[in-house]
PDB file of N, CA and C in Angstrom:
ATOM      1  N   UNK A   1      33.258 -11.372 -49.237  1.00  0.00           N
ATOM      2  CA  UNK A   1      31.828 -11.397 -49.039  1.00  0.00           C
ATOM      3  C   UNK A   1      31.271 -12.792 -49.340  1.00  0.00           C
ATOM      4  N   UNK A   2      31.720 -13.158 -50.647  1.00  0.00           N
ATOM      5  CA  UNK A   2      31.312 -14.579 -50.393  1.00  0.00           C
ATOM      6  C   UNK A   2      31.398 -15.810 -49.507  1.00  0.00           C
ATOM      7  N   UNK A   3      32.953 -15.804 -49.136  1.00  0.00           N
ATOM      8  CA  UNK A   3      33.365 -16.550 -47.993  1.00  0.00           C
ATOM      9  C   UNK A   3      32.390 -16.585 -46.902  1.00  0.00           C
ATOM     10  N   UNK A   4      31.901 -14.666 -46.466  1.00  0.00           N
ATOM     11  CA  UNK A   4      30.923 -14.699 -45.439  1.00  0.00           C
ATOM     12  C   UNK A   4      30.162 -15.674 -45.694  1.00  0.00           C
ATOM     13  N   UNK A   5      29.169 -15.334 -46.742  1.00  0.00           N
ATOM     14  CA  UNK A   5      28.082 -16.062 -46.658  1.00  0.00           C
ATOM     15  C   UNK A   5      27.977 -17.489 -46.973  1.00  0.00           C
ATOM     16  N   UNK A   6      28.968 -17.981 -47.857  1.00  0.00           N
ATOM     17  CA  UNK A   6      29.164 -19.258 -47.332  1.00  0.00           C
ATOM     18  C   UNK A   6      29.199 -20.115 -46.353  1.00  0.00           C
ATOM     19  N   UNK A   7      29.567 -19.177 -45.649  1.00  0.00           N
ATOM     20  CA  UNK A   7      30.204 -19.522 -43.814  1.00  0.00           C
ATOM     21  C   UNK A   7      28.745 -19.542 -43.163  1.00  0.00           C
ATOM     22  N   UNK A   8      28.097 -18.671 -43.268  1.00  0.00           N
ATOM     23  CA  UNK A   8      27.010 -18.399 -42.781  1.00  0.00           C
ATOM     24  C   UNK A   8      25.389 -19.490 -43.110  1.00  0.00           C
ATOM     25  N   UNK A   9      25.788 -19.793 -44.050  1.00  0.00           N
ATOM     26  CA  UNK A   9      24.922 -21.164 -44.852  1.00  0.00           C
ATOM     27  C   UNK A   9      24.941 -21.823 -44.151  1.00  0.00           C
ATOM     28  N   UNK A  10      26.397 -22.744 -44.406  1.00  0.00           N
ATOM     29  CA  UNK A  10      27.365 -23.615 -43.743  1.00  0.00           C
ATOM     30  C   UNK A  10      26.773 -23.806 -42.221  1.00  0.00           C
ATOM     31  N   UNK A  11      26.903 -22.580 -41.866  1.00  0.00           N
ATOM     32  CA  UNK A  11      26.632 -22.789 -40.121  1.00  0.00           C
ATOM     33  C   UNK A  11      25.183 -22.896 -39.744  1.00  0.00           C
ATOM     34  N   UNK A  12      24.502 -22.219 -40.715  1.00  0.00           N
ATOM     35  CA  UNK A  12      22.974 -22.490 -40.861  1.00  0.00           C
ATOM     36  C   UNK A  12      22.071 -24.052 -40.802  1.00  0.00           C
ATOM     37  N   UNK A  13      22.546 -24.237 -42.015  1.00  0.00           N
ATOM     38  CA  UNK A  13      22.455 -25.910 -42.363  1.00  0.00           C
ATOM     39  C   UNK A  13      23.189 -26.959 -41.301  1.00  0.00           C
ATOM     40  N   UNK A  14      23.876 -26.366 -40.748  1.00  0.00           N
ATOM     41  CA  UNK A  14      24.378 -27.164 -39.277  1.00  0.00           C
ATOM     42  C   UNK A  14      23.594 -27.014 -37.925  1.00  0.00           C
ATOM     43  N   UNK A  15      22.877 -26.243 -37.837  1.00  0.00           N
ATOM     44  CA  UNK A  15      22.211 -25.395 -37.137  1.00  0.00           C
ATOM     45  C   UNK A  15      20.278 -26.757 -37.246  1.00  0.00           C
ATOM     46  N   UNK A  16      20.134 -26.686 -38.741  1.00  0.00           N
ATOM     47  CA  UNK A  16      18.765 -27.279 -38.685  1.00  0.00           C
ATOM     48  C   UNK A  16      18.868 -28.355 -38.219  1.00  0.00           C
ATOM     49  N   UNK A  17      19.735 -29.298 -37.769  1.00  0.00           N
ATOM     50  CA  UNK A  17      19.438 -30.989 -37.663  1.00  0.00           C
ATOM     51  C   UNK A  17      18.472 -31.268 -36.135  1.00  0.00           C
ATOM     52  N   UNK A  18      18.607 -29.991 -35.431  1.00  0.00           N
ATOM     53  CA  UNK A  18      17.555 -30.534 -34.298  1.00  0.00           C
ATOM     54  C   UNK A  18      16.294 -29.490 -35.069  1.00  0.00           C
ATOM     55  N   UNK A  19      15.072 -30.432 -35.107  1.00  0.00           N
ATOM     56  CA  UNK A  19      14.148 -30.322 -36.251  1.00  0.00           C
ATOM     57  C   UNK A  19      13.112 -30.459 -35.414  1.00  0.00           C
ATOM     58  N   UNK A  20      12.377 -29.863 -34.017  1.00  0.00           N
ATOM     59  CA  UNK A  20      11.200 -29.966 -33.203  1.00  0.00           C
ATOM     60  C   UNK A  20      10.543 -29.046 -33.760  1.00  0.00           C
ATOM     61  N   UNK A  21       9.051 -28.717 -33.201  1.00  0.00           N
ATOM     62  CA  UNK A  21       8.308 -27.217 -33.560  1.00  0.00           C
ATOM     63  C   UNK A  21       9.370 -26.250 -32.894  1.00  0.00           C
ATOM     64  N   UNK A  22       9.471 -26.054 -31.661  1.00  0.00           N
ATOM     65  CA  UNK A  22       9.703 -24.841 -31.090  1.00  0.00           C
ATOM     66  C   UNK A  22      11.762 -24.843 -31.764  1.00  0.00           C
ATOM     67  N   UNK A  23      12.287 -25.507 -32.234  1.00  0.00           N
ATOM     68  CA  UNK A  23      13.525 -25.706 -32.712  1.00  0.00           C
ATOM     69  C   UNK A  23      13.182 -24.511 -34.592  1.00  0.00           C
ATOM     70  N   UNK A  24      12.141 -25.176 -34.968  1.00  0.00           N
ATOM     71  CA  UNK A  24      12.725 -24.956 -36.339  1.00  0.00           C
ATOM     72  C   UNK A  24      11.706 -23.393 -36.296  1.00  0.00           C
ATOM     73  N   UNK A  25      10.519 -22.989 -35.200  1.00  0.00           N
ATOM     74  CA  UNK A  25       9.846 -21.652 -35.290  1.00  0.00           C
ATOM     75  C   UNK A  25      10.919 -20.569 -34.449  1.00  0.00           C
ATOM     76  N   UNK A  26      12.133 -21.392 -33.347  1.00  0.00           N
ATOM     77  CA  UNK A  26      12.976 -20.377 -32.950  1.00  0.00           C
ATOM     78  C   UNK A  26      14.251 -19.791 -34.229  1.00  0.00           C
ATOM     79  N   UNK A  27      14.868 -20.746 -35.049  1.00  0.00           N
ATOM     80  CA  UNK A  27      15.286 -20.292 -36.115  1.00  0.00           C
ATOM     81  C   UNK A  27      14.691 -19.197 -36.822  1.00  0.00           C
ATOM     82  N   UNK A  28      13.482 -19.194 -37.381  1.00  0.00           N
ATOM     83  CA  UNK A  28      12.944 -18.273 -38.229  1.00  0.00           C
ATOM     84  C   UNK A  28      12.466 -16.992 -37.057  1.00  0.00           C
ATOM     85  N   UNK A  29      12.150 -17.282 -36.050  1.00  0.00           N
ATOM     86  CA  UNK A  29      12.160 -15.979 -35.211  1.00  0.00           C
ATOM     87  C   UNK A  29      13.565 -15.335 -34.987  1.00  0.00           C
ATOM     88  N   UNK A  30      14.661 -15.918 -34.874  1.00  0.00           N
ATOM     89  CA  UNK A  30      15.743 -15.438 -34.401  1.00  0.00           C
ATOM     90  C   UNK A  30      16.472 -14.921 -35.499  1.00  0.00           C
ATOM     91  N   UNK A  31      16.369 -15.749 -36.745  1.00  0.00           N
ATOM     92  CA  UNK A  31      16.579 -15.182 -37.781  1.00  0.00           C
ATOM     93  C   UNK A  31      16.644 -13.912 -38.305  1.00  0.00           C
ATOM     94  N   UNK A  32      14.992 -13.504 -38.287  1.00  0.00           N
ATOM     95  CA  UNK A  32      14.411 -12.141 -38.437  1.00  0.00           C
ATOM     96  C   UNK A  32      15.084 -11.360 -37.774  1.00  0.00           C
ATOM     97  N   UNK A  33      14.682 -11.335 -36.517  1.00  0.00           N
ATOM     98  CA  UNK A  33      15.255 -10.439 -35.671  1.00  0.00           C
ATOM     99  C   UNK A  33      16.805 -10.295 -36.014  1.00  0.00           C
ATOM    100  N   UNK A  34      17.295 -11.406 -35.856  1.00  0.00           N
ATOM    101  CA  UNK A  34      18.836 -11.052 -35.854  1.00  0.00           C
ATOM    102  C   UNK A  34      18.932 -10.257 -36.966  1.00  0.00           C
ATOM    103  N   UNK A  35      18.374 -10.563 -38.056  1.00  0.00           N
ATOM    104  CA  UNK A  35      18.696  -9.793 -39.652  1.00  0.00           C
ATOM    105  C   UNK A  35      18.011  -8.051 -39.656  1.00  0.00           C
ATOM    106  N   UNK A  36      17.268  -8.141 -38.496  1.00  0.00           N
ATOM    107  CA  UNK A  36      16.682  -6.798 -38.305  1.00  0.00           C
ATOM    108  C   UNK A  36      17.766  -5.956 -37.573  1.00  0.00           C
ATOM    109  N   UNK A  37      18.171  -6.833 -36.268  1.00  0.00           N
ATOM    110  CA  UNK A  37      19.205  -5.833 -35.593  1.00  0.00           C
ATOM    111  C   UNK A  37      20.524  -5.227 -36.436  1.00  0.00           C
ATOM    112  N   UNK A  38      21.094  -6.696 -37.049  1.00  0.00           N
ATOM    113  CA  UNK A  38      21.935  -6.896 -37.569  1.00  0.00           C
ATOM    114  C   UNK A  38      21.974  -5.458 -38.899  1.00  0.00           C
ATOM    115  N   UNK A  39      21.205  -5.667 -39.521  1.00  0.00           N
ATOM    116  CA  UNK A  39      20.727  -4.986 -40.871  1.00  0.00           C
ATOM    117  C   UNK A  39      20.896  -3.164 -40.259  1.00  0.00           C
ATOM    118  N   UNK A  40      20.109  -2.891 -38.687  1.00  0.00           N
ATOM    119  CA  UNK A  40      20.327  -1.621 -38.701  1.00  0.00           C
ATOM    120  C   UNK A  40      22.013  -1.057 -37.923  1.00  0.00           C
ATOM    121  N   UNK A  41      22.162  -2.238 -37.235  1.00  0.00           N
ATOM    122  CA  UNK A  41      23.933  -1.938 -36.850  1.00  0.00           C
ATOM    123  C   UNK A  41      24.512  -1.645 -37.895  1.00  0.00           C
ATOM    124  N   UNK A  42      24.700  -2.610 -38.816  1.00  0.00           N
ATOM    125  CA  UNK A  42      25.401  -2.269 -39.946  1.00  0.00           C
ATOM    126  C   UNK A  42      25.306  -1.351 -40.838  1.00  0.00           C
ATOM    127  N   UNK A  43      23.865  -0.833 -41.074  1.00  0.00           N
ATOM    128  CA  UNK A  43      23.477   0.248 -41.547  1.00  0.00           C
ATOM    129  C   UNK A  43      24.311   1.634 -40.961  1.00  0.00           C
ATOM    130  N   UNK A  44      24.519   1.712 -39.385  1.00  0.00           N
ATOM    131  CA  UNK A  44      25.319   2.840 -39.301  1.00  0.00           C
ATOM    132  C   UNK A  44      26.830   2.794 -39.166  1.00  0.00           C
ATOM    133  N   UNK A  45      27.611   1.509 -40.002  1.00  0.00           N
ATOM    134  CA  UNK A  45      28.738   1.802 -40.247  1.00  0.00           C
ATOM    135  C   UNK A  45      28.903   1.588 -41.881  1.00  0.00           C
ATOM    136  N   UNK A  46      27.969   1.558 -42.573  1.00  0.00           N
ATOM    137  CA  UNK A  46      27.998   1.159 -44.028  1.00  0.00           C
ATOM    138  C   UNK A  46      27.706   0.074 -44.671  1.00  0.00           C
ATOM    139  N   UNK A  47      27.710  -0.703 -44.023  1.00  0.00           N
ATOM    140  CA  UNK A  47      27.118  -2.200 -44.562  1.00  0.00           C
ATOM    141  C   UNK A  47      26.194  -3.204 -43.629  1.00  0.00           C
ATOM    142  N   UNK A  48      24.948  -2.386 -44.234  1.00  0.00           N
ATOM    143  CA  UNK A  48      23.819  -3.023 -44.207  1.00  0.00           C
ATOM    144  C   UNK A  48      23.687  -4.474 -44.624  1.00  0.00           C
ATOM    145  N   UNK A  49      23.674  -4.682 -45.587  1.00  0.00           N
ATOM    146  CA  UNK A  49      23.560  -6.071 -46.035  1.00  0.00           C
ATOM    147  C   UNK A  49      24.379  -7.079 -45.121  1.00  0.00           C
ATOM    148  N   UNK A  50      25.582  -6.801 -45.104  1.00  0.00           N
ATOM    149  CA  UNK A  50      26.262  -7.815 -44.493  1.00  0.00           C
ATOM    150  C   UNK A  50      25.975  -7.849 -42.965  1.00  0.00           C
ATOM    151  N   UNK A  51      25.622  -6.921 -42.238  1.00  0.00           N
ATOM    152  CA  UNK A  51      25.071  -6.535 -40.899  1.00  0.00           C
ATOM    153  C   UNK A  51      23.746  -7.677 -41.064  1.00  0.00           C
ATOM    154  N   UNK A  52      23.010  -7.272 -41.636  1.00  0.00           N
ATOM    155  CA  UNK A  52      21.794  -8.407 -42.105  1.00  0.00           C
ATOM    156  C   UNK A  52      22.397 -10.141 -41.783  1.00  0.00           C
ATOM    157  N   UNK A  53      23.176 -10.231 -43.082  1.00  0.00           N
ATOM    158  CA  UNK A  53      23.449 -11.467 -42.363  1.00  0.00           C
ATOM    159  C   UNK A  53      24.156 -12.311 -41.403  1.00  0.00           C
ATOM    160  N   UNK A  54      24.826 -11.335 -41.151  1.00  0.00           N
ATOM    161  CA  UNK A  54      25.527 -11.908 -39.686  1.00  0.00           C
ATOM    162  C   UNK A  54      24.502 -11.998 -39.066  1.00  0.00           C
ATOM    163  N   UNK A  55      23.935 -10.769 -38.676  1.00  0.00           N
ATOM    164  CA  UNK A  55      22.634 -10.894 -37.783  1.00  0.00           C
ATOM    165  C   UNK A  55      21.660 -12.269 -37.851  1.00  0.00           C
ATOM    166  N   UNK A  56      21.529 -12.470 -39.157  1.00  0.00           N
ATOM    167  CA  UNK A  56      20.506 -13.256 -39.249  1.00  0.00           C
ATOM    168  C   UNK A  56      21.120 -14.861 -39.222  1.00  0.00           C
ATOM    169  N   UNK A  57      22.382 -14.743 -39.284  1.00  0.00           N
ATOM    170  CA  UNK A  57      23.021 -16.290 -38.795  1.00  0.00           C
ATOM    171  C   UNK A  57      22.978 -16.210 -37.759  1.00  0.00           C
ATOM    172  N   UNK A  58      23.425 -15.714 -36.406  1.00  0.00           N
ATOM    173  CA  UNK A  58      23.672 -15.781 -35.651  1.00  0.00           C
ATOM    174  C   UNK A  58      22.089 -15.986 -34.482  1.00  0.00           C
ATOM    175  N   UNK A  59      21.557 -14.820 -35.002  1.00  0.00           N
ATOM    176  CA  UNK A  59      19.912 -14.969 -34.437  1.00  0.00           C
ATOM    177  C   UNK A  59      19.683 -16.194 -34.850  1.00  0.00           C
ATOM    178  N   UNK A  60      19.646 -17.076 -36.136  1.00  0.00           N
ATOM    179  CA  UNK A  60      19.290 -18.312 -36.079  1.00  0.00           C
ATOM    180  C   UNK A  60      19.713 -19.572 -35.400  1.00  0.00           C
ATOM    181  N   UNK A  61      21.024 -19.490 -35.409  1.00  0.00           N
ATOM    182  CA  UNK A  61      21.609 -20.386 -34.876  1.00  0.00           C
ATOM    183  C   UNK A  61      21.523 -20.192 -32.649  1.00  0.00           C
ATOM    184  N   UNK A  62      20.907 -18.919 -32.286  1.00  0.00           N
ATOM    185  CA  UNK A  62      20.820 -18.738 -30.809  1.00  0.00           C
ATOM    186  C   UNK A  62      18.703 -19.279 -30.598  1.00  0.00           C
ATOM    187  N   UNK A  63      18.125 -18.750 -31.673  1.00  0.00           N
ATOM    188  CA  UNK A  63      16.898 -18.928 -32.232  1.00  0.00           C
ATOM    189  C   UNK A  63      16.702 -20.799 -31.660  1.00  0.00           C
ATOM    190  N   UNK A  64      17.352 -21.285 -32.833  1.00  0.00           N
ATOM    191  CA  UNK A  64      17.724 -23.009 -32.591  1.00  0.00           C
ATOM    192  C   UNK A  64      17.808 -23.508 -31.357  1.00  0.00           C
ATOM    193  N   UNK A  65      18.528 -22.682 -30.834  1.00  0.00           N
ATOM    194  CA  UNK A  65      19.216 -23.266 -29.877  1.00  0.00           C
ATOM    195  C   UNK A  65      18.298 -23.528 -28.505  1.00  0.00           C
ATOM    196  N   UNK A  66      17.873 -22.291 -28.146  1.00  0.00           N
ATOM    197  CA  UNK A  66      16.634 -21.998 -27.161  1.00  0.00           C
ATOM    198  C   UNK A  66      15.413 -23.233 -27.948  1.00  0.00           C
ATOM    199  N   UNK A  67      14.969 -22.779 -28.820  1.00  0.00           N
ATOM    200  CA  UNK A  67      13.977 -23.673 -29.104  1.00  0.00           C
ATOM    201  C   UNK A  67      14.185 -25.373 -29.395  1.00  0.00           C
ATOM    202  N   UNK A  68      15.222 -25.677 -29.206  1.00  0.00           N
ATOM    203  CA  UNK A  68      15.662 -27.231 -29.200  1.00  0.00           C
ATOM    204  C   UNK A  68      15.706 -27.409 -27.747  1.00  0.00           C
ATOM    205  N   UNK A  69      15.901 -26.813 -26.695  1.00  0.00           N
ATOM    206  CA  UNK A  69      15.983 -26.919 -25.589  1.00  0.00           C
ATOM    207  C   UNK A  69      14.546 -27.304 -24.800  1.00  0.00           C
ATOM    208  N   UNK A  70      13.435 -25.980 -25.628  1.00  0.00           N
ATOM    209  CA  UNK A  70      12.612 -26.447 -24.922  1.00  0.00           C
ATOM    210  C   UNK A  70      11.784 -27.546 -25.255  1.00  0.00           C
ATOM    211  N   UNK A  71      12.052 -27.900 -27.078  1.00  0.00           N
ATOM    212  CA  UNK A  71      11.687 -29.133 -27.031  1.00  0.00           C
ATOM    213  C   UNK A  71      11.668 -30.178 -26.353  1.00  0.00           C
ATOM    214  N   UNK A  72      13.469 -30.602 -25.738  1.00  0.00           N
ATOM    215  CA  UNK A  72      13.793 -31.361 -24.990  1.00  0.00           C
ATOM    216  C   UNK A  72      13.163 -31.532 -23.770  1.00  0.00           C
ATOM    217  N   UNK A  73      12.711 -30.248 -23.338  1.00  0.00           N
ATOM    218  CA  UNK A  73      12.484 -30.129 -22.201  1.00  0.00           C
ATOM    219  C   UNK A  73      10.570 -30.777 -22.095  1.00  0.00           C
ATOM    220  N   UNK A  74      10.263 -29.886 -23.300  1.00  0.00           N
ATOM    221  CA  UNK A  74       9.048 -30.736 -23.282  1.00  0.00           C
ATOM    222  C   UNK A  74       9.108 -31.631 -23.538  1.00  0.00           C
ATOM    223  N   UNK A  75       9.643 -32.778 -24.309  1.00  0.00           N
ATOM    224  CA  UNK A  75       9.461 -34.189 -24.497  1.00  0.00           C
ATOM    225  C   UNK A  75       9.869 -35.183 -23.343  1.00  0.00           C
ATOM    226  N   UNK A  76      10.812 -34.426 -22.246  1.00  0.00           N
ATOM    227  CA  UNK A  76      11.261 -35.101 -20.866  1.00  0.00           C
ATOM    228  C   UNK A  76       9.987 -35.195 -19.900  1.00  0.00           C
ATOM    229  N   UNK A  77       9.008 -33.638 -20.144  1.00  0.00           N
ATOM    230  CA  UNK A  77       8.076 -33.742 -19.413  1.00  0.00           C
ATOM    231  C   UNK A  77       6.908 -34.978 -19.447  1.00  0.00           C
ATOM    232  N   UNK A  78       7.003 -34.814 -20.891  1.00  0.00           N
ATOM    233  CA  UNK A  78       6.042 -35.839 -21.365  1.00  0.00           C
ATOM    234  C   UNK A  78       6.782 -37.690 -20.869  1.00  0.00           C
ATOM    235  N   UNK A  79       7.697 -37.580 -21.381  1.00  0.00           N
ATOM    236  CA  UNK A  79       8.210 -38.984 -20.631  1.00  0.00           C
ATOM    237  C   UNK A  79       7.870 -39.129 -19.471  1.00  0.00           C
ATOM    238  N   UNK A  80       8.064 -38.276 -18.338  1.00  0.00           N
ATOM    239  CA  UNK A  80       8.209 -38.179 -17.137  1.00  0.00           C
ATOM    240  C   UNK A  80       6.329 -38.774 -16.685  1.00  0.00           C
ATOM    241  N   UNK A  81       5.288 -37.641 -17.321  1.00  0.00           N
ATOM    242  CA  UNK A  81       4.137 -38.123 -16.895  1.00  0.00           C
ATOM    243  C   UNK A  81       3.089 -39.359 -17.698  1.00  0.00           C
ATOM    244  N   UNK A  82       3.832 -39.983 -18.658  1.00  0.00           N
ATOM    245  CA  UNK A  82       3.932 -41.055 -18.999  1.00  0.00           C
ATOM    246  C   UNK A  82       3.931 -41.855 -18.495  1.00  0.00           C
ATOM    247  N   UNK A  83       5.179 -41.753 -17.889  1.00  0.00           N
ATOM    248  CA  UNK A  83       6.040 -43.170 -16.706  1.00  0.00           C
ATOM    249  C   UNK A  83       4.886 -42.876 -15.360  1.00  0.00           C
ATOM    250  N   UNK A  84       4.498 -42.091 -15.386  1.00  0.00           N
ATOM    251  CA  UNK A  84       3.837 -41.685 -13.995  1.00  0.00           C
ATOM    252  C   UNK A  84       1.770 -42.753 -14.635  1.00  0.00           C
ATOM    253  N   UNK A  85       2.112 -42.487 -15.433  1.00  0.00           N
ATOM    254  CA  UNK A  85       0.479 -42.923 -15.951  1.00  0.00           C
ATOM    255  C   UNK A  85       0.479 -44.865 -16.246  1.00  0.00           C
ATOM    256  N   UNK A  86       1.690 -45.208 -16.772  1.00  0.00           N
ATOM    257  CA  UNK A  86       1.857 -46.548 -16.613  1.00  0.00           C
ATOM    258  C   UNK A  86       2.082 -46.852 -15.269  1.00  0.00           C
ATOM    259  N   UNK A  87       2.264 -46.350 -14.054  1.00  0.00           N
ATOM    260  CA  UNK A  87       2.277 -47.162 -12.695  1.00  0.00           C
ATOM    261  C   UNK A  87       1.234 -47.837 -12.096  1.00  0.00           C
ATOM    262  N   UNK A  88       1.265 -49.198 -12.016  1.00  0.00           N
ATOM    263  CA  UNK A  88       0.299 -49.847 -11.390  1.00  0.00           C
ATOM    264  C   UNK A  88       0.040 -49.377  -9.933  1.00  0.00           C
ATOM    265  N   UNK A  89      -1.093 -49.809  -9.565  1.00  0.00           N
ATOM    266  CA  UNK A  89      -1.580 -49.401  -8.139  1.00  0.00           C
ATOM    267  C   UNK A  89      -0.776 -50.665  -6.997  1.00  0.00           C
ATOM    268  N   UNK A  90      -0.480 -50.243  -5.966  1.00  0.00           N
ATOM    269  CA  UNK A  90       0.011 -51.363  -5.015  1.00  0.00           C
ATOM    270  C   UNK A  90      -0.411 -52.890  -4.747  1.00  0.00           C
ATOM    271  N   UNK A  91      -1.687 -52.668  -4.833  1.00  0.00           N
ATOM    272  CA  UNK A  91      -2.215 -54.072  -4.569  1.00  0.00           C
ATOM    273  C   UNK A  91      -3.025 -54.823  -5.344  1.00  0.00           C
ATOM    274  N   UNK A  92      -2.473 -55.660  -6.018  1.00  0.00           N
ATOM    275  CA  UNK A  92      -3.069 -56.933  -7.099  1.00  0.00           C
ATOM    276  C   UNK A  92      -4.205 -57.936  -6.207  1.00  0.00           C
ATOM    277  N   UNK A  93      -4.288 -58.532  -6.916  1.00  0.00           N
ATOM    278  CA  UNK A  93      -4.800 -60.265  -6.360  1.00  0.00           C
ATOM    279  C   UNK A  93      -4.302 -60.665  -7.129  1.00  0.00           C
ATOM    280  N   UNK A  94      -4.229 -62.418  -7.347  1.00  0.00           N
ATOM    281  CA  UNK A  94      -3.917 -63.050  -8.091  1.00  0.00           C
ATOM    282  C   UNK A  94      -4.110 -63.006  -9.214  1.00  0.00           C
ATOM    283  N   UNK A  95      -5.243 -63.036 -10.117  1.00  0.00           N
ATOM    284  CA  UNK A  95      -5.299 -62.465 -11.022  1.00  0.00           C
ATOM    285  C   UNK A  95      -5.362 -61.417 -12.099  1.00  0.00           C
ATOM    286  N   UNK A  96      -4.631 -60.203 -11.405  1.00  0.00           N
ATOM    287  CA  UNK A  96      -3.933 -59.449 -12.028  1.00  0.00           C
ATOM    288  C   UNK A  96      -5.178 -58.309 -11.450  1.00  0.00           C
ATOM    289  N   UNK A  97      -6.432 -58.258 -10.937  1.00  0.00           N
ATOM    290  CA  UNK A  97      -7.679 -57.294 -11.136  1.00  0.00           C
ATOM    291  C   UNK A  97      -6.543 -56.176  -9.478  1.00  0.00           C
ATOM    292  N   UNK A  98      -7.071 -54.881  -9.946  1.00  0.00           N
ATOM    293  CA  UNK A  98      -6.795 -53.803  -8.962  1.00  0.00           C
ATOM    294  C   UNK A  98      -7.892 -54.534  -7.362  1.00  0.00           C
ATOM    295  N   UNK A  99      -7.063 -54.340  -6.268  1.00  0.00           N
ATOM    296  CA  UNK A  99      -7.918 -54.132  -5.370  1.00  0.00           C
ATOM    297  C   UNK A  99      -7.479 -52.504  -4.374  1.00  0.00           C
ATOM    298  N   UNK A 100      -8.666 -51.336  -4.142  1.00  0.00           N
ATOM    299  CA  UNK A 100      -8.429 -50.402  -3.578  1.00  0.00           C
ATOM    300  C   UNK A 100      -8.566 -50.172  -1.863  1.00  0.00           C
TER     301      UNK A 100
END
């Protein structure tokens, strides 16, 4: 039992280093849940507790995972219309003023 949960730390704390909003609120959502599913599976073969935390490693670490993604995904967006907002218009004059 200890080993488990060692293991389960272990993989936890490996789990936090991508550290966005939607990264570290999918952990604690997936968490729960997992420790909820987890907690009543195990409940109908005898071990609840340990059902709990598998559950709740595993929900965290899938939790993470989704929510680091869409971080990424939002911070690409944001690059993307960034790069789109620094583009100059086609036609200068010489001194640098927009002509439309």
């Amino acid at each position: 039992m200890k080993t488990l949960t060692l293991s389960l730390l272990a993989v936890i704390s490996i789990s936090s280093c991508a550290t966005g909003p939607n990264a570290q609120t999918g952990s604690v959502i997936g968490a729960l849940g997992g420790a909820a599913v987890g907690g009543i599976i195990g409940n109908q073969s005898g071990r609840g507790l340990e059902g709990a935390l598998i559950g709740g490693g595993i929900g965290a670490l899938g939790g993470n995972a989704i929510g680091n993604s869409q971080d990424q995904r939002n911070n690409q967006q944001y690059n993307n219309n960034y790069r789109q907002q620094q583009r100059r218009p086609s036609g200068y004059y010489q001194n640098g003023q927009p002509y439309y």
